[in-house]
Protein backbone atom coordinates (compact mmCIF):
# COMPACT_ATOMS: atom_id res chain seq x y z
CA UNK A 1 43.03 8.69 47.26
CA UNK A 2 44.89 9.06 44.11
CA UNK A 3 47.00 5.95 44.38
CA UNK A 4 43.76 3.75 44.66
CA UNK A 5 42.62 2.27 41.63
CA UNK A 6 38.90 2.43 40.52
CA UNK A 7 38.34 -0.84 41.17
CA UNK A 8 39.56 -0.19 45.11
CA UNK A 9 37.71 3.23 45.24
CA UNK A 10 34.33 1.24 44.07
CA UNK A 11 34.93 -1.45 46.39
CA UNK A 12 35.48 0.62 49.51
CA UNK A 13 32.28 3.05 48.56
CA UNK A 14 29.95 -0.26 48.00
CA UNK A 15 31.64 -1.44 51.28
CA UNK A 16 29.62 1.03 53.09
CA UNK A 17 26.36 0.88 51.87
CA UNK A 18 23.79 0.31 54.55
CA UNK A 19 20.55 -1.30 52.26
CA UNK A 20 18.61 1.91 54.05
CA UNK A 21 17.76 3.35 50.52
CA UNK A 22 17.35 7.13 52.23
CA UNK A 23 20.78 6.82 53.90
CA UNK A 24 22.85 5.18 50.90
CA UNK A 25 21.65 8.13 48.56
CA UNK A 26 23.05 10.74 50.97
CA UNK A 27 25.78 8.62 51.26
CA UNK A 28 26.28 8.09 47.41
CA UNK A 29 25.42 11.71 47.04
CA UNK A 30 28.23 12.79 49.38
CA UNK A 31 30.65 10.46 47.85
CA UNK A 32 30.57 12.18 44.64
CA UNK A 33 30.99 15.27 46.19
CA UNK A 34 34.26 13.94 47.33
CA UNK A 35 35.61 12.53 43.75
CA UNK A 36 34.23 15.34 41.79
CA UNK A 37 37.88 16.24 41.14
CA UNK A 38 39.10 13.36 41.35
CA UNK A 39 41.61 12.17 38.16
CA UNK A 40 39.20 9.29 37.59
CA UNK A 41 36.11 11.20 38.44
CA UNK A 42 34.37 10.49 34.59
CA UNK A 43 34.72 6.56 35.79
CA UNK A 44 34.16 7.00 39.60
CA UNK A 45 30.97 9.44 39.25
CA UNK A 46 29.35 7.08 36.55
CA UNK A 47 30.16 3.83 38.80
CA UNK A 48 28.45 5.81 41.85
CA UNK A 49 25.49 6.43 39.65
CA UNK A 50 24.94 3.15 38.73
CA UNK A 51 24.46 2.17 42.16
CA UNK A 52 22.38 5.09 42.88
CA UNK A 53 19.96 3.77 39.61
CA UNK A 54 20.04 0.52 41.60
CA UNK A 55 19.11 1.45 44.98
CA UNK A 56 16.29 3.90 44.24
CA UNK A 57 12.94 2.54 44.73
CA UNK A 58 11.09 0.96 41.72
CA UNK A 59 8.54 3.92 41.16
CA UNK A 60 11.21 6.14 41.08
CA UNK A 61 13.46 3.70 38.43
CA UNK A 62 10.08 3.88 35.97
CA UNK A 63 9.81 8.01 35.83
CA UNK A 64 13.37 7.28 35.39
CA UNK A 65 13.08 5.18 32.12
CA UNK A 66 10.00 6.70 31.10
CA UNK A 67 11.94 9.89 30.94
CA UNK A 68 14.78 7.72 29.27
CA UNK A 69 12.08 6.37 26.58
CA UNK A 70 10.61 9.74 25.74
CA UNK A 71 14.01 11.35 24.89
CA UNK A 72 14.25 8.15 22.96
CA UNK A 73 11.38 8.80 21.19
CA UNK A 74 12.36 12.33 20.21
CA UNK A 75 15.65 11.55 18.52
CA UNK A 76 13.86 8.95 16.69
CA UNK A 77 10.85 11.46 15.46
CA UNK A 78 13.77 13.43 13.91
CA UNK A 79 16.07 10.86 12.41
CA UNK A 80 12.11 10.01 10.67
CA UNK A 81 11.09 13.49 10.15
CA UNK A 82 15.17 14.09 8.63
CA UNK A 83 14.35 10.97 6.45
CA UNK A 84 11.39 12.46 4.95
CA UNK A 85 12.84 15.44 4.47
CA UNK A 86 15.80 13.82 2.20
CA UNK A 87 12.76 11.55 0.22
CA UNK A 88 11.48 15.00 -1.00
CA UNK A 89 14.35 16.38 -1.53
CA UNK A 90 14.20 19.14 0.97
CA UNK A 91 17.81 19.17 1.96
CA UNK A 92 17.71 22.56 3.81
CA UNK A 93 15.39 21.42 6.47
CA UNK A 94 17.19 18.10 6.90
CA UNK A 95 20.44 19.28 7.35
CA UNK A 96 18.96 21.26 10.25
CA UNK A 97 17.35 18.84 12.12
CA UNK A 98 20.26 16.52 12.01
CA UNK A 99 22.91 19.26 12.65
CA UNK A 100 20.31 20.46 15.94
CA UNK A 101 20.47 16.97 16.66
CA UNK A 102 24.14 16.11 16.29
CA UNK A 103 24.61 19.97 18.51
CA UNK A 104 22.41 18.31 21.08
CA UNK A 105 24.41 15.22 21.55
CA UNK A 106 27.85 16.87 21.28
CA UNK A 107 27.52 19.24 23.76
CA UNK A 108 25.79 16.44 26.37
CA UNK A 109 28.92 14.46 25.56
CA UNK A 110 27.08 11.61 27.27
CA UNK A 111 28.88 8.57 26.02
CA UNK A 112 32.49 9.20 26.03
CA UNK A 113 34.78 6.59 26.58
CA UNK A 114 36.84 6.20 29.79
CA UNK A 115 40.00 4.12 31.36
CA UNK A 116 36.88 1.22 31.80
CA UNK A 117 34.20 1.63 29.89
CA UNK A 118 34.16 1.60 25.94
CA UNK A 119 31.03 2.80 24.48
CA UNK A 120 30.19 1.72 21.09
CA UNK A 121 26.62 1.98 18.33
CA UNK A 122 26.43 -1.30 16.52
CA UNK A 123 23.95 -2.33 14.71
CA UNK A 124 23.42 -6.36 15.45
CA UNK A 125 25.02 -8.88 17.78
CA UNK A 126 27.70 -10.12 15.15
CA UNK A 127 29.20 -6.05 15.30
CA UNK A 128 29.39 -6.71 19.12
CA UNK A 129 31.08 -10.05 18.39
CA UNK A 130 33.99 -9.37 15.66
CA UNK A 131 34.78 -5.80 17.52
CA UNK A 132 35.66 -7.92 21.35
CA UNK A 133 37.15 -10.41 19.04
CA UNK A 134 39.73 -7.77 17.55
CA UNK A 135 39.95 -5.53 20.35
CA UNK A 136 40.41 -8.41 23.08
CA UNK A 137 43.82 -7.62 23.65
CA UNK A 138 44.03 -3.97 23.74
CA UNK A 139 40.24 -3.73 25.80
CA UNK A 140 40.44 -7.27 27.72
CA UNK A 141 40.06 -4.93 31.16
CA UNK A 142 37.37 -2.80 29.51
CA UNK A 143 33.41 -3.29 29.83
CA UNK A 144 31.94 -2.70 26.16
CA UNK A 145 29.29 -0.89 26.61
CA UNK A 146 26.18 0.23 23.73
CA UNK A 147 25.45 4.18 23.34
CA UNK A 148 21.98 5.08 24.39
CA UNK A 149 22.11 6.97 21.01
CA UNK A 150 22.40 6.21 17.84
CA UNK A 151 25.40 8.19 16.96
CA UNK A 152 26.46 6.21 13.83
CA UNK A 153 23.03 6.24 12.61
CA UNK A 154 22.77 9.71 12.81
CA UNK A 155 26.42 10.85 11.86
CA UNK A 156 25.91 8.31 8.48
CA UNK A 157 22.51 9.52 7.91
CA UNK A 158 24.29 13.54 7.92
CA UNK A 159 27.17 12.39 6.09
CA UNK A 160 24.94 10.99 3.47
CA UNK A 161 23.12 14.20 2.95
CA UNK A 162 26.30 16.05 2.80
CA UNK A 163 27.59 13.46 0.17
CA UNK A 164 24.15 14.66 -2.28
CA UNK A 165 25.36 18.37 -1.55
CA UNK A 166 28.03 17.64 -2.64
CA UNK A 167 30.30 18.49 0.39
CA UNK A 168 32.45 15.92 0.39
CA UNK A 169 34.88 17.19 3.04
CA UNK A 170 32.06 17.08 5.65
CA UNK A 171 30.46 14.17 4.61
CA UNK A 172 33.84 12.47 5.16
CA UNK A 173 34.04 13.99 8.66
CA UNK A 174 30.84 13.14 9.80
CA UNK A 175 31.15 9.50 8.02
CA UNK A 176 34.70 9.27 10.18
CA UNK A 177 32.81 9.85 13.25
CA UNK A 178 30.49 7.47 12.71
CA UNK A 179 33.30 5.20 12.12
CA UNK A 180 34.46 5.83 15.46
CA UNK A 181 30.77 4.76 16.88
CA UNK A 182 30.76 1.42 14.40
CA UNK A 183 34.53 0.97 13.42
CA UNK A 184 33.30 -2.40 12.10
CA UNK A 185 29.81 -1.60 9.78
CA UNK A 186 31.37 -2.28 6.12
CA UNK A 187 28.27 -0.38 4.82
CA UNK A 188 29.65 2.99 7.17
CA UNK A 189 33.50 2.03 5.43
CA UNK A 190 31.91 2.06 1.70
CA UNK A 191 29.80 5.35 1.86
CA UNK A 192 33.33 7.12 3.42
CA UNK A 193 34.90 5.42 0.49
CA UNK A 194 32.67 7.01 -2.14
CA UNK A 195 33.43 10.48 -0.80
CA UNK A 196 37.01 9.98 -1.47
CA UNK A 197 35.84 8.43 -4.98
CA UNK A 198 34.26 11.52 -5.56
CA UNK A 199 37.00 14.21 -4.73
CA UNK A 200 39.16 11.74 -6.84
CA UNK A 201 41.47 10.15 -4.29
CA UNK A 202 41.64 6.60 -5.89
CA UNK A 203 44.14 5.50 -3.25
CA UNK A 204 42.14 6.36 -0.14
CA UNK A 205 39.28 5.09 -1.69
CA UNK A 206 41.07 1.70 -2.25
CA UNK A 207 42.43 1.59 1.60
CA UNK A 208 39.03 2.12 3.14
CA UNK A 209 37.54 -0.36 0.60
CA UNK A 210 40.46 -2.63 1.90
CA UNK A 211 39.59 -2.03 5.56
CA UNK A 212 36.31 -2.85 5.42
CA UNK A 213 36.56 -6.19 4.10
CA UNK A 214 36.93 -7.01 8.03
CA UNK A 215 33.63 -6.02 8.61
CA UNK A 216 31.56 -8.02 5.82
CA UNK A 217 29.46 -10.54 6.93
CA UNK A 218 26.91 -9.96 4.42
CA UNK A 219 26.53 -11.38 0.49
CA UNK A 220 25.85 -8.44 -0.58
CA UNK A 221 28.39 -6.17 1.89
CA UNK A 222 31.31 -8.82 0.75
CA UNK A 223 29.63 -8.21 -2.86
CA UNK A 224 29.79 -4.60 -2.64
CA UNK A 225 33.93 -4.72 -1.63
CA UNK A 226 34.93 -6.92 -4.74
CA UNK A 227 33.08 -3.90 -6.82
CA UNK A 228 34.89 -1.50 -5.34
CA UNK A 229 38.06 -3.63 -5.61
CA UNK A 230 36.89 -3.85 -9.53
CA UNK A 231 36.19 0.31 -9.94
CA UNK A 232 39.84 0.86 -8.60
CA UNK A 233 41.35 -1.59 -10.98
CA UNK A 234 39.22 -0.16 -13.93
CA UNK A 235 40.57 3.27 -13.15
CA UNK A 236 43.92 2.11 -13.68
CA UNK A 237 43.33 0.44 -16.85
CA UNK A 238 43.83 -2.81 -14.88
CA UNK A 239 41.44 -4.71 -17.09
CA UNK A 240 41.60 -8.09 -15.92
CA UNK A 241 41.96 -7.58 -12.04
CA UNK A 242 38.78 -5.67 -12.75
CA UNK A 243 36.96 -8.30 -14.27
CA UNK A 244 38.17 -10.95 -11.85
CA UNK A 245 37.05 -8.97 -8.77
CA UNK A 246 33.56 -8.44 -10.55
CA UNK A 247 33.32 -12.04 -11.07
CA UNK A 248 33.92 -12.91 -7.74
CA UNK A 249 31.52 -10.36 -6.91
CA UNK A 250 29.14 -12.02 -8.94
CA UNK A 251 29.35 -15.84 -6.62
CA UNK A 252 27.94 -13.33 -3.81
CA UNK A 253 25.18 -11.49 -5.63
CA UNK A 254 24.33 -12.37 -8.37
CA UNK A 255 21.01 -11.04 -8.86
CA UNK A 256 22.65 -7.31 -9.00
CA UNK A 257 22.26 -5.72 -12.18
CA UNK A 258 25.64 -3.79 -11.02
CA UNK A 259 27.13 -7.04 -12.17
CA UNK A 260 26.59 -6.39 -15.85
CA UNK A 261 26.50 -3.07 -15.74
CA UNK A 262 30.16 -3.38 -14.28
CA UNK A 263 31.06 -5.36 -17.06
CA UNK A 264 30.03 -2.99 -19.47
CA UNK A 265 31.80 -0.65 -18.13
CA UNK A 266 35.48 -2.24 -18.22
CA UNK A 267 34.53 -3.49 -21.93
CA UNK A 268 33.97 0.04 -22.41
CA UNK A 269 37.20 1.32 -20.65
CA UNK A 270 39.12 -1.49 -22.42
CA UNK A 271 38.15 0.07 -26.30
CA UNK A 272 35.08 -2.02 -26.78
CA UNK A 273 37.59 -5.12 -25.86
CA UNK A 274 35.97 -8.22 -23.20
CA UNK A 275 38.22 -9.76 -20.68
CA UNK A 276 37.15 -13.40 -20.86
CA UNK A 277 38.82 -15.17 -18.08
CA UNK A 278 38.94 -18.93 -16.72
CA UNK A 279 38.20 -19.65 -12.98
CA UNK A 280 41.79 -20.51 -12.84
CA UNK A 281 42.67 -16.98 -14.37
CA UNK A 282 40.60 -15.47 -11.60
CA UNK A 283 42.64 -17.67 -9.30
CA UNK A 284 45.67 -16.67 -10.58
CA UNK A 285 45.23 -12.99 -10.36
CA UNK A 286 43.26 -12.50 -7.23
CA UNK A 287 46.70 -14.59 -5.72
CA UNK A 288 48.83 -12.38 -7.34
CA UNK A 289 46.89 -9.01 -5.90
CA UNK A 290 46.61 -10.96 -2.19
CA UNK A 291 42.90 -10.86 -2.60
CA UNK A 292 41.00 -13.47 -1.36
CA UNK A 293 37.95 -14.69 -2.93
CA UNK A 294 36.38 -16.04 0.42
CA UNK A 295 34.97 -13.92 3.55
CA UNK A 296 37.39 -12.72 6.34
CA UNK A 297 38.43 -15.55 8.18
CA UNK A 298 38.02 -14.48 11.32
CA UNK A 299 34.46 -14.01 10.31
CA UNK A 300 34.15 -17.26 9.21
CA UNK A 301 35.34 -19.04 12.28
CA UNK A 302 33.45 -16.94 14.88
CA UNK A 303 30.14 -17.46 12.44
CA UNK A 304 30.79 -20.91 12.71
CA UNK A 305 31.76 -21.58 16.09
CA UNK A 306 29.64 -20.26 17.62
CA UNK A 307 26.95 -21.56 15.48
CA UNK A 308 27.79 -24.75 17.05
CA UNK A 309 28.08 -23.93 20.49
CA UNK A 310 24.38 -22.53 20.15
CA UNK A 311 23.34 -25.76 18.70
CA UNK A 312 24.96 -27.74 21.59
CA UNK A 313 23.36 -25.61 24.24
CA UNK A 314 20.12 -25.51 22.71
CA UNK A 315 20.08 -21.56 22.06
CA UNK A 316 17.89 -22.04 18.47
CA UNK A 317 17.44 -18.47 17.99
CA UNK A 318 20.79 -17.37 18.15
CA UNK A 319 22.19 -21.02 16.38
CA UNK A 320 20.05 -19.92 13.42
CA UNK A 321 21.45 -16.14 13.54
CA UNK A 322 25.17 -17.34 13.58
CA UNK A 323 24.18 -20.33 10.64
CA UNK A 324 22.83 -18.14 8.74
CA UNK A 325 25.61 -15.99 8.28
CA UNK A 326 27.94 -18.80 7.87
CA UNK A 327 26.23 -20.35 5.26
CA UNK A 328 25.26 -17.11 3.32
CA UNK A 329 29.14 -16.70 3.61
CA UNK A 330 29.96 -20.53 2.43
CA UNK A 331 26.98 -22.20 0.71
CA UNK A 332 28.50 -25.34 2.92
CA UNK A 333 26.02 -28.32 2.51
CA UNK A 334 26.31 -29.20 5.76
CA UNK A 335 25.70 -25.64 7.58
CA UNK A 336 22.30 -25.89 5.15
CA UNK A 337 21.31 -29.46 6.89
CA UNK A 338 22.12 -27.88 9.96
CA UNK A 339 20.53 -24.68 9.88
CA UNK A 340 17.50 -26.60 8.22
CA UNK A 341 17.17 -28.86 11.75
CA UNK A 342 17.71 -25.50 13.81
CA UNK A 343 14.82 -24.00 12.10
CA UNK A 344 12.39 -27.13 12.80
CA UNK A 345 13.52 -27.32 16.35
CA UNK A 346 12.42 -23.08 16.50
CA UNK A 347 9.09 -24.13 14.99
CA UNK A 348 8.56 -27.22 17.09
CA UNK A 349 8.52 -29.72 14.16
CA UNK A 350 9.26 -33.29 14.64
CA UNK A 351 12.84 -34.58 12.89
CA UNK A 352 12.22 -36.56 9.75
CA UNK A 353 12.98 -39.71 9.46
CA UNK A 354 15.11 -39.52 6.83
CA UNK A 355 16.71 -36.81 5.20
């Protein structure tokens, strides 16, 4: 038994299965019996109980996911009621819902990865996307599979009240496990970041900053990592990197008043002194530091290839969801034209005839 791999083991057990619902569930039932001890019994027992969930008659499926959507709705009344709690500033009773909470789903230990599934928590289909992308090689003979919890919600959420307490060594452990749950949410890398910007580690700050340039696929995310890139540079009396990463910062929000303000503050930190720079000064330097002033490029191509396989097969809603990152990213005239058409075709508007 233990020289059969799980994909032999499932095969033999499905093999057997007689479509008499009664007789497969004592069948299924006994069969985990058997592999309870097995060394693959996490992926074995959770394989069995698939089937089980598939076999069981429908009436007994919907108490099942009724059950499923009322725990649902119980983490989500206390990630609210937590929320509130943090709005007026009542940081006692939040920390104890979300640490009752986080006790909860430790000890249930639901979602732990084994040698075939990888569980993950991300937040939109491009997450999904960059992570099998990156991780093809390492997981190509895994399933990726989503949480049925929101663990990197809830771990940043508690990691952000522990940053306002002030406790930055458990904010940063909390923020690193929801890392683990979203290793590719920029916005999880940058509030981890701040804690070590806080306690005064510059360096750490810089390499999470750094890391989670793979993960912005947002203006204002990509934004957000040329500020930090500026802060660090600023802190080492590096006046003109600084200014040259807030620039570029600037081409992907420019409506942020952290803009100025950032400007200010190296003028400040430079004796009162402006950097004025050219765009081929800010060339020049960002070259020189190995900083590039565009989006990840692996971003870039999956935004835009896929875009246009979308486009070819028709899928509108998801061609405008890949566009529209692309061209946020780019500004490309082209992606515009095209994401224009994609958005008449969703609204069933007739193509002009000319344009």
């Amino acid at each position: 038994m233990a020289n059969k791999d799980y994909h032999q083991i499932m095969t033999e057990i499905t093999s057997q299965l007689t479509g008499n619902t009664e007789e497969d569930i004592r069948y299924l039932t006994a069969k985990c019996e058997e592999y309870k001890t097995h060394e693959m019994a996490k992926e074995i027992l959770r394989g069995i109980g698939r089937l089980m969930y598939d076999i069981i008659p429908e009436d007994k499926r919907e108490e099942i996911n009724q059950a499923i959507n009322n725990d649902s709705l119980g983490w989500k009344a206390a990630l609210d009621e937590a929320n509130f709690c943090i709005y007026k500033k009542d940081f006692y009773k939040a920390r104890k819902i979300l640490e009752s909470l986080i006790s909860k789903l430790e000890d249930a230990d639901m979602y732990a990865d084994d040698e075939i599934t990888v569980y993950k928590d991300f937040n939109e289909t491009f997450e999904d996307v960059l992570f099998l992308h990156r991780c093809r090689s390492e997981k190509k003979e895994k399933v990726l599979k989503g949480a049925g919890y929101p663990y990197a919600t809830i771990y940043t959420q508690y990691g952000g009240l522990l940053f306002e307490l002030g406790e930055h060594t458990k904010a940063i452990e909390a923020l690193r496990k929801a890392k683990k749950w979203n290793p590719i949410s920029a916005d999880i890398a940058f509030e981890l970041a701040e804690n070590y910007k806080a306690i005064g580690d510059l360096e750490t700050f810089l390499e999470i900053t750094k890391e989670a340039y793979a993960g912005c696929f947002r203006e204002k995310t990509l934004a957000r990592y040329y500020r930090n890139l500026a802060f660090y540079y600023s802190e080492k009396k590096r006046f003109r990197e600084a200014t040259a990463c807030i620039m570029v910062s600037g081409h992907y929000d420019n409506t942020s008043a952290n803009i100025q303000s950032e400007l200010y503050y190296i003028q400040e930190m430079n004796g009162g002194e402006r950097v004025n720079l050219t765009r081929d000064d800010i060339d020049e330097i960002l070259e020189a530091e190995g900083i590039s002033p565009f989006a990840d490029r692996d971003v870039l191509g999956l935004a835009g290839s896929l875009a246009n396989n979308c486009v070819a097969n028709e899928q509108w809603q998801a061609a405008e969801y890949f566009l529209e990152i692309f061209y946020d990213l780019t500004d490309d005239d082209e992606a515009e034209k095209e994401l224009a058409k994609v958005r008449r075709k969703i609204a069933g508007e007739e193509e002009p005839l000319y344009s």
